[in-house]
C-alpha atoms as a PDB file:
ATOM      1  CA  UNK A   1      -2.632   1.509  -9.971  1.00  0.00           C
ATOM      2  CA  UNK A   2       0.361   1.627  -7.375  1.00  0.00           C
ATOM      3  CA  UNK A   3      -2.500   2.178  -4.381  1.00  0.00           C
ATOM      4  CA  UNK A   4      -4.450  -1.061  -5.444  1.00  0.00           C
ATOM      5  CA  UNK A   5      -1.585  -3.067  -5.362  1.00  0.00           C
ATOM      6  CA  UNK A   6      -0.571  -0.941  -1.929  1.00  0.00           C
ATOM      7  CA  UNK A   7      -4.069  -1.687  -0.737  1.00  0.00           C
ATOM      8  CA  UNK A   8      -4.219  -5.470  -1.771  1.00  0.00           C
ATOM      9  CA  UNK A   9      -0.507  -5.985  -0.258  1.00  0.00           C
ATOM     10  CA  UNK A  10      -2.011  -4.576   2.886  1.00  0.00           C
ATOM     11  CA  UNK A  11      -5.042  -7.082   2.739  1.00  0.00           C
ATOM     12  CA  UNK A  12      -3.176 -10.134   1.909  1.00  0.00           C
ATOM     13  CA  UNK A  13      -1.060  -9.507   4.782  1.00  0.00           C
ATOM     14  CA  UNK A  14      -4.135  -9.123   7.161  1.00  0.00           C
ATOM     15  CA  UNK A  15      -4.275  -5.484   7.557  1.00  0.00           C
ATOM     16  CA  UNK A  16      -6.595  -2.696   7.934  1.00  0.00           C
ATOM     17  CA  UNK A  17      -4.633  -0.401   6.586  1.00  0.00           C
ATOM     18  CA  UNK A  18      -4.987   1.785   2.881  1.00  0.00           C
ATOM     19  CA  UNK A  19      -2.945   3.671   1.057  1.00  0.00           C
ATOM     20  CA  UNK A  20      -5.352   6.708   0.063  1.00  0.00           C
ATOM     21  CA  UNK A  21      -6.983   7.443   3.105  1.00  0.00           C
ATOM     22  CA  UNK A  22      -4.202   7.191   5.705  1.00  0.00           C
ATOM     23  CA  UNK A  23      -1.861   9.993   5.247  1.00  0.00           C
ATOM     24  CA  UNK A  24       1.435   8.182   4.782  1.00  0.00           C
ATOM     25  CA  UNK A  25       3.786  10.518   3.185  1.00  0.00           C
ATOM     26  CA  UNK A  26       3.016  14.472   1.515  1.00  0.00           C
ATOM     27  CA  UNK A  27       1.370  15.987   0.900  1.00  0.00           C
ATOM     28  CA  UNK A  28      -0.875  13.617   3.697  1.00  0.00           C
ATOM     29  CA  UNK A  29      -4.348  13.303   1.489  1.00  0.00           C
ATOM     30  CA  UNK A  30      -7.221  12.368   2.797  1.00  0.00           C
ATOM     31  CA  UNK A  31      -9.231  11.389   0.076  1.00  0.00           C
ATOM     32  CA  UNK A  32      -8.533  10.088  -3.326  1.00  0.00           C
ATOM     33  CA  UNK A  33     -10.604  11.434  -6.132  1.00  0.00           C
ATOM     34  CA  UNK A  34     -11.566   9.315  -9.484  1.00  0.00           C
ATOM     35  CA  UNK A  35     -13.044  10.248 -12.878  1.00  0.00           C
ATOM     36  CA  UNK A  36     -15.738   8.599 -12.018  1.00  0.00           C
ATOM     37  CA  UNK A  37     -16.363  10.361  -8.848  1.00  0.00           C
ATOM     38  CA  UNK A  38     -16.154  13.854 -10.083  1.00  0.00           C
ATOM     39  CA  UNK A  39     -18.790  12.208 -12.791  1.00  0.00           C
ATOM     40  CA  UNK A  40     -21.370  11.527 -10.328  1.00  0.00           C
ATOM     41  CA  UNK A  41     -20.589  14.417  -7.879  1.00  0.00           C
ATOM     42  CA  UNK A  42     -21.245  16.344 -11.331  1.00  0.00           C
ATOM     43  CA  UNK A  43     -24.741  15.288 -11.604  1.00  0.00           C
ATOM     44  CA  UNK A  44     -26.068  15.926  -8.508  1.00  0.00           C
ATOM     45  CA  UNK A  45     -24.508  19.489  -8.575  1.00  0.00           C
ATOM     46  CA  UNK A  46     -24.634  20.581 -11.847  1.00  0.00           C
ATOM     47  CA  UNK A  47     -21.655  20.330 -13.825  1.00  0.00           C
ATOM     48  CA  UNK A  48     -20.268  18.305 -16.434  1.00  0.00           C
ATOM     49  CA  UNK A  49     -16.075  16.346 -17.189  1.00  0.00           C
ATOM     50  CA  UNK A  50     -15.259  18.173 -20.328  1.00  0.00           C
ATOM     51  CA  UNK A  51     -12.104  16.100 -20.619  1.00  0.00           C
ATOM     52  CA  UNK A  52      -9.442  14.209 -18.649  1.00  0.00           C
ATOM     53  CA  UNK A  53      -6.215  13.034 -18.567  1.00  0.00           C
ATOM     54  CA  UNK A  54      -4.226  10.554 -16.589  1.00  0.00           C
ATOM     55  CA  UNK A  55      -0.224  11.508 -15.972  1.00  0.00           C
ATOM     56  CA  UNK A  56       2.407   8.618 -15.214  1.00  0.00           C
ATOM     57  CA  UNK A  57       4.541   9.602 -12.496  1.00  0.00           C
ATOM     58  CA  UNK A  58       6.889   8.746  -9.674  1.00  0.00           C
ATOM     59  CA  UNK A  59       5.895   5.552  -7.746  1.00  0.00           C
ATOM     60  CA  UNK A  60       8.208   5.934  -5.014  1.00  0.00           C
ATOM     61  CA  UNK A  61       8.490   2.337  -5.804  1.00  0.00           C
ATOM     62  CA  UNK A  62      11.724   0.257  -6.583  1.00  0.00           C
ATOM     63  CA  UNK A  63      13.475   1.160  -9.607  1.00  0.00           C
ATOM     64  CA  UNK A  64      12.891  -2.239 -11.488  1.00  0.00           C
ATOM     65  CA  UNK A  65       9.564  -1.905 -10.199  1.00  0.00           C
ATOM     66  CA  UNK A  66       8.656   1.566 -11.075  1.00  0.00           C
ATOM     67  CA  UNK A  67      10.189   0.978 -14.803  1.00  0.00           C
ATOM     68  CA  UNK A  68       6.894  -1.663 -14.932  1.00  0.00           C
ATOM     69  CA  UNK A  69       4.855  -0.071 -13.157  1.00  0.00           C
ATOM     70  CA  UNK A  70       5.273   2.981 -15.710  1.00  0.00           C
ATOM     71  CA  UNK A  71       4.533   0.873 -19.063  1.00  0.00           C
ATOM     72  CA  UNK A  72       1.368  -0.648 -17.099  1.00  0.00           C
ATOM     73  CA  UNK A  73       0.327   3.043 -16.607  1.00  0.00           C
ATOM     74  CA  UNK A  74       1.442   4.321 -20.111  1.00  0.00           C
ATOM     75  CA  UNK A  75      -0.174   1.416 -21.415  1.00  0.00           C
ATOM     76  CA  UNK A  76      -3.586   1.280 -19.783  1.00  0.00           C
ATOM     77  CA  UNK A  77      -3.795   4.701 -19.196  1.00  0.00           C
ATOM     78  CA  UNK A  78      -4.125   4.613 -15.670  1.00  0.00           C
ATOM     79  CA  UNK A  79      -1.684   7.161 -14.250  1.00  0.00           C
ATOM     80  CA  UNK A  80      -1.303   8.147 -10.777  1.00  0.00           C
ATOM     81  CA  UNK A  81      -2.480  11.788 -11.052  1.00  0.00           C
ATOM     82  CA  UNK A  82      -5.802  12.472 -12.756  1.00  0.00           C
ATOM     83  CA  UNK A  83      -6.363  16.015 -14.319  1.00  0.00           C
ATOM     84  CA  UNK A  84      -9.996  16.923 -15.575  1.00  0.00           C
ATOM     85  CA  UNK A  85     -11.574  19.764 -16.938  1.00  0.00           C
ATOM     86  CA  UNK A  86     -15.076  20.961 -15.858  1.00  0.00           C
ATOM     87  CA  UNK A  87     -17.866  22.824 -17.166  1.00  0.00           C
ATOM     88  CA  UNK A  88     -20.780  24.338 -15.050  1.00  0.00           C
ATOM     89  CA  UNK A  89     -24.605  23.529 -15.971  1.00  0.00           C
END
């Protein structure tokens, strides 16, 4: 959640910038994984999500914002860091 609204911040303010492909801060990612991505990387090479889970935690954002930001993420289960358990074919 917190890198779409980085992203569309960066858009409505005319630049080409994004959050999860530049490496702005530790541990400098490059890419930025989804469920659904590990999904369809599955099928083409032969494994299968078991199960997931999505973990609220630390925006780095300002406290009144991060204190929303948190219940959004609690609430629509949308954490920032995405665990998920595999199984091969």
């Amino acid at each position: 959640m917190v890198a779409r609204l980085l992203n569309l911040a960066y858009r409505v303010r005319g630049l080409d910038y994004v959050t999860n492909l530049s490496p702005m801060h530790p541990p400098y990612h490059l890419y930025e994984f989804t469920l659904e991505s590990f999904v369809q990387h599955g099928r083409r090479t032969s494994y299968s999500v078991v199960d997931h889970r999505f973990y609220v935690c630390e925006t780095f954002l300002p406290r009144v914002v991060d204190r929303l930001a948190n219940r959004v993420m609690t609430a629509t289960n949308t954490g920032m860091q995405l665990e998920v358990w595999l199984r091969a074919a």
